[in-house]
N, C-alpha and C. Protein backbone atom coordinates (compact mmCIF):
# COMPACT_ATOMS: atom_id res chain seq x y z
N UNK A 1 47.62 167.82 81.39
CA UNK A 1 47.15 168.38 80.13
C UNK A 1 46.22 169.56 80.38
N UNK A 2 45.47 169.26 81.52
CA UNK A 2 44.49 170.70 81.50
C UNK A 2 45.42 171.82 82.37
N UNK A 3 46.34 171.44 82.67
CA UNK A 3 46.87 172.99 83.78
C UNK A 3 47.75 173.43 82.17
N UNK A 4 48.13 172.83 81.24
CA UNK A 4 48.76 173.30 80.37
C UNK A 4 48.15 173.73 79.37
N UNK A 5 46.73 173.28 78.83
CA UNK A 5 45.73 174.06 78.33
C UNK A 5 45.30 175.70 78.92
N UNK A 6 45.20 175.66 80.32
CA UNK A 6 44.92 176.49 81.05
C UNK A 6 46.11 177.53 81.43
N UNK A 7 47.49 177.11 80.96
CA UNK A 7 48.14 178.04 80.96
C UNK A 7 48.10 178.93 80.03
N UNK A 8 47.77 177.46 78.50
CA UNK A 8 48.06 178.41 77.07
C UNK A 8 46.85 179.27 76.91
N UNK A 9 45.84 179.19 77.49
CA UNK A 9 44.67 180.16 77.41
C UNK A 9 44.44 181.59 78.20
N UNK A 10 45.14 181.18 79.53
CA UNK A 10 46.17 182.38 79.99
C UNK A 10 47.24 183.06 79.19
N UNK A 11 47.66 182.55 78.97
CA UNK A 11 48.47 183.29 78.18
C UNK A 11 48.19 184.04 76.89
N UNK A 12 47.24 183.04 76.30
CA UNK A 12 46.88 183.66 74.76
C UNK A 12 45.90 185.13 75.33
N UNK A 13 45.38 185.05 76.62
CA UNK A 13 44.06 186.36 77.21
C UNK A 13 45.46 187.34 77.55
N UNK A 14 46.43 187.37 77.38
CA UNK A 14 47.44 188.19 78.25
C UNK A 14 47.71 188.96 76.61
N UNK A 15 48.56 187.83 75.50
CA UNK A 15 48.47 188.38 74.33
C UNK A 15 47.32 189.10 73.49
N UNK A 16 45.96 188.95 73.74
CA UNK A 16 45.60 189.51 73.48
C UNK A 16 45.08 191.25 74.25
N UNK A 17 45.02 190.89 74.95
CA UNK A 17 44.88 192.01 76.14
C UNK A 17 46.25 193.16 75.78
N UNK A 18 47.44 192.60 75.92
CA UNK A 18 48.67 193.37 75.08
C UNK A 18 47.84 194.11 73.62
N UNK A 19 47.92 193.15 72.78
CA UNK A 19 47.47 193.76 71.50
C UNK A 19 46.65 195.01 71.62
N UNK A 20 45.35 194.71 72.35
CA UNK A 20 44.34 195.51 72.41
C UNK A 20 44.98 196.71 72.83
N UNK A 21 45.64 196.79 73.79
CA UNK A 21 46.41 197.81 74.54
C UNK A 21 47.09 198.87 73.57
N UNK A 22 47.65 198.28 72.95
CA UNK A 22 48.71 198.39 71.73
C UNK A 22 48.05 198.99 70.79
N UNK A 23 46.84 198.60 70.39
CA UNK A 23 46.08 199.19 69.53
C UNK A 23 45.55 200.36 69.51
N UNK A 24 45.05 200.56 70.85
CA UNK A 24 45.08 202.33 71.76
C UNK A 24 45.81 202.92 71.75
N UNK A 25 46.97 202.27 71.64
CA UNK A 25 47.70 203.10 72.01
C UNK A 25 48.41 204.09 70.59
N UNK A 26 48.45 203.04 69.50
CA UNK A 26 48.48 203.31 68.65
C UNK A 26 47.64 204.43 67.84
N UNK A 27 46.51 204.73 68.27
CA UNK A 27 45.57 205.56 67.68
C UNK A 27 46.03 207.33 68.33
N UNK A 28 46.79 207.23 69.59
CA UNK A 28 47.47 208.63 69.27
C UNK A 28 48.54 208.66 68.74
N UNK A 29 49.39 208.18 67.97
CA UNK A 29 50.34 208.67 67.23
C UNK A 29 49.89 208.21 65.65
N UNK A 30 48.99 208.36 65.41
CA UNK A 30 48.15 208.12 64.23
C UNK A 30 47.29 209.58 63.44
N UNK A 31 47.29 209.79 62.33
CA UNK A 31 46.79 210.98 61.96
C UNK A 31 44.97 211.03 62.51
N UNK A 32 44.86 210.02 63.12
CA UNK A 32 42.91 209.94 63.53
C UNK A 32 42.96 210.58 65.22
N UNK A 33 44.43 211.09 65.73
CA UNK A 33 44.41 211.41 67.08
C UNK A 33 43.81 212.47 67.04
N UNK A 34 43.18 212.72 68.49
CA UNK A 34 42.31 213.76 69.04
C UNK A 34 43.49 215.01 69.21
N UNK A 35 44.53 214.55 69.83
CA UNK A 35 45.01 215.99 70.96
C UNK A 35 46.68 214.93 70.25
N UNK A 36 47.80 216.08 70.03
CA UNK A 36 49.02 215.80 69.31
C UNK A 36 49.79 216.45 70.64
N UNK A 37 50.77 215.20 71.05
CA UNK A 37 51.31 215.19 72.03
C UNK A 37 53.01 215.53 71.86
N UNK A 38 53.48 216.19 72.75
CA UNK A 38 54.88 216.67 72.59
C UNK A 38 55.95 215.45 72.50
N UNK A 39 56.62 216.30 71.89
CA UNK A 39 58.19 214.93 71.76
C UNK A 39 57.82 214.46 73.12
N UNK A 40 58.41 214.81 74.05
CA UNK A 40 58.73 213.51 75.19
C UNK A 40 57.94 212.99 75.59
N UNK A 41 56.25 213.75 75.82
CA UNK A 41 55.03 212.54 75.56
C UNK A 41 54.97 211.66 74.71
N UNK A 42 55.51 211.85 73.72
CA UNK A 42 55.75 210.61 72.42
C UNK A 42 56.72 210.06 72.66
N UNK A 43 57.65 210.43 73.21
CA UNK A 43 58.87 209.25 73.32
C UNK A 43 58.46 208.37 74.77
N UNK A 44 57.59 209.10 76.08
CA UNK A 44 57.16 208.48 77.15
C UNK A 44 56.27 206.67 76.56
N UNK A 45 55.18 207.80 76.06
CA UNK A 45 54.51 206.50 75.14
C UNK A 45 54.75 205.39 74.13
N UNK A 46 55.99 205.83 73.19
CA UNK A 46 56.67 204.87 72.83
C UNK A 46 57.18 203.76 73.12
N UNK A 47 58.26 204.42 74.74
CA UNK A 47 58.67 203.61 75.51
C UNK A 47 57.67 202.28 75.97
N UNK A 48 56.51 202.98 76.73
CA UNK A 48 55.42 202.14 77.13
C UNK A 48 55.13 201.12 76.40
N UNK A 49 54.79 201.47 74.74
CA UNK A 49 54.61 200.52 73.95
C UNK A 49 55.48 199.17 73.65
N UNK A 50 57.24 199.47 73.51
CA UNK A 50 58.07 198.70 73.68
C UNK A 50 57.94 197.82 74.73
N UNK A 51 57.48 198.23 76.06
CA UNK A 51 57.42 197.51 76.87
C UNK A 51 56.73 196.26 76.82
N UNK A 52 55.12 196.87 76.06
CA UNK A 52 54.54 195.94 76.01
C UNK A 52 54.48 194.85 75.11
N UNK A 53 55.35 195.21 73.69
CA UNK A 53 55.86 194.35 73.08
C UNK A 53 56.80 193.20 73.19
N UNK A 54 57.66 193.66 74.73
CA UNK A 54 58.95 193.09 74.70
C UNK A 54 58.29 191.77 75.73
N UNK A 55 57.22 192.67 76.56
CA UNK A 55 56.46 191.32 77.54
C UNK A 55 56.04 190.46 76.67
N UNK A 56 55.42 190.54 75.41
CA UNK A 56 53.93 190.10 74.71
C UNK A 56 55.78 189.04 73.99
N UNK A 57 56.89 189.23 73.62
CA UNK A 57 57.59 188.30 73.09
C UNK A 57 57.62 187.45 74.51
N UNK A 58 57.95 187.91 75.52
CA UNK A 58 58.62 186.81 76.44
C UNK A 58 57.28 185.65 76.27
N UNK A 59 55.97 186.28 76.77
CA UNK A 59 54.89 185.34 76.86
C UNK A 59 55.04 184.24 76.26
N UNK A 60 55.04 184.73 74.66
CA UNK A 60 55.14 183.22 73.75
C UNK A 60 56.64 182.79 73.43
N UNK A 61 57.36 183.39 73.97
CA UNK A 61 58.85 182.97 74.08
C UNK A 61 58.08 181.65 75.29
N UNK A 62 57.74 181.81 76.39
CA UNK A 62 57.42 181.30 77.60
C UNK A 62 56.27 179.85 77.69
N UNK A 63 55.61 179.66 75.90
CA UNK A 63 54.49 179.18 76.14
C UNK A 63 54.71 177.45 76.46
């Protein structure tokens, strides 16, 4: 019971850590950005973001 507590609390610090990430990341393609980045910097970063969405499903796909 505790290595499985201790996974889900791992895991929930991973989902949130994603989010947070996500949330940054979000603030440059947002009208509050500092510096407006070219198409393929925006599609680079996009990508990135997907990524981290697609991990942040497996996680709780995984829990």
């Amino acid at each position: 019971m505790l290595i499985n507590n201790l996974e889900y609390k791992n895991m929930s610090n991973e989902l949130l850590d994603n989010l947070n990430q996500l949330k940054k990341m979000f603030v440059l393609l947002s009208e509050d950005r500092k510096v407006v980045l070219s198409h393929h910097k925006t599609f680079e970063h996009v990508e990135k973001m997907r990524a981290i969405v697609n991990d942040s499903i497996k996680l709780a796909e995984n829990e």
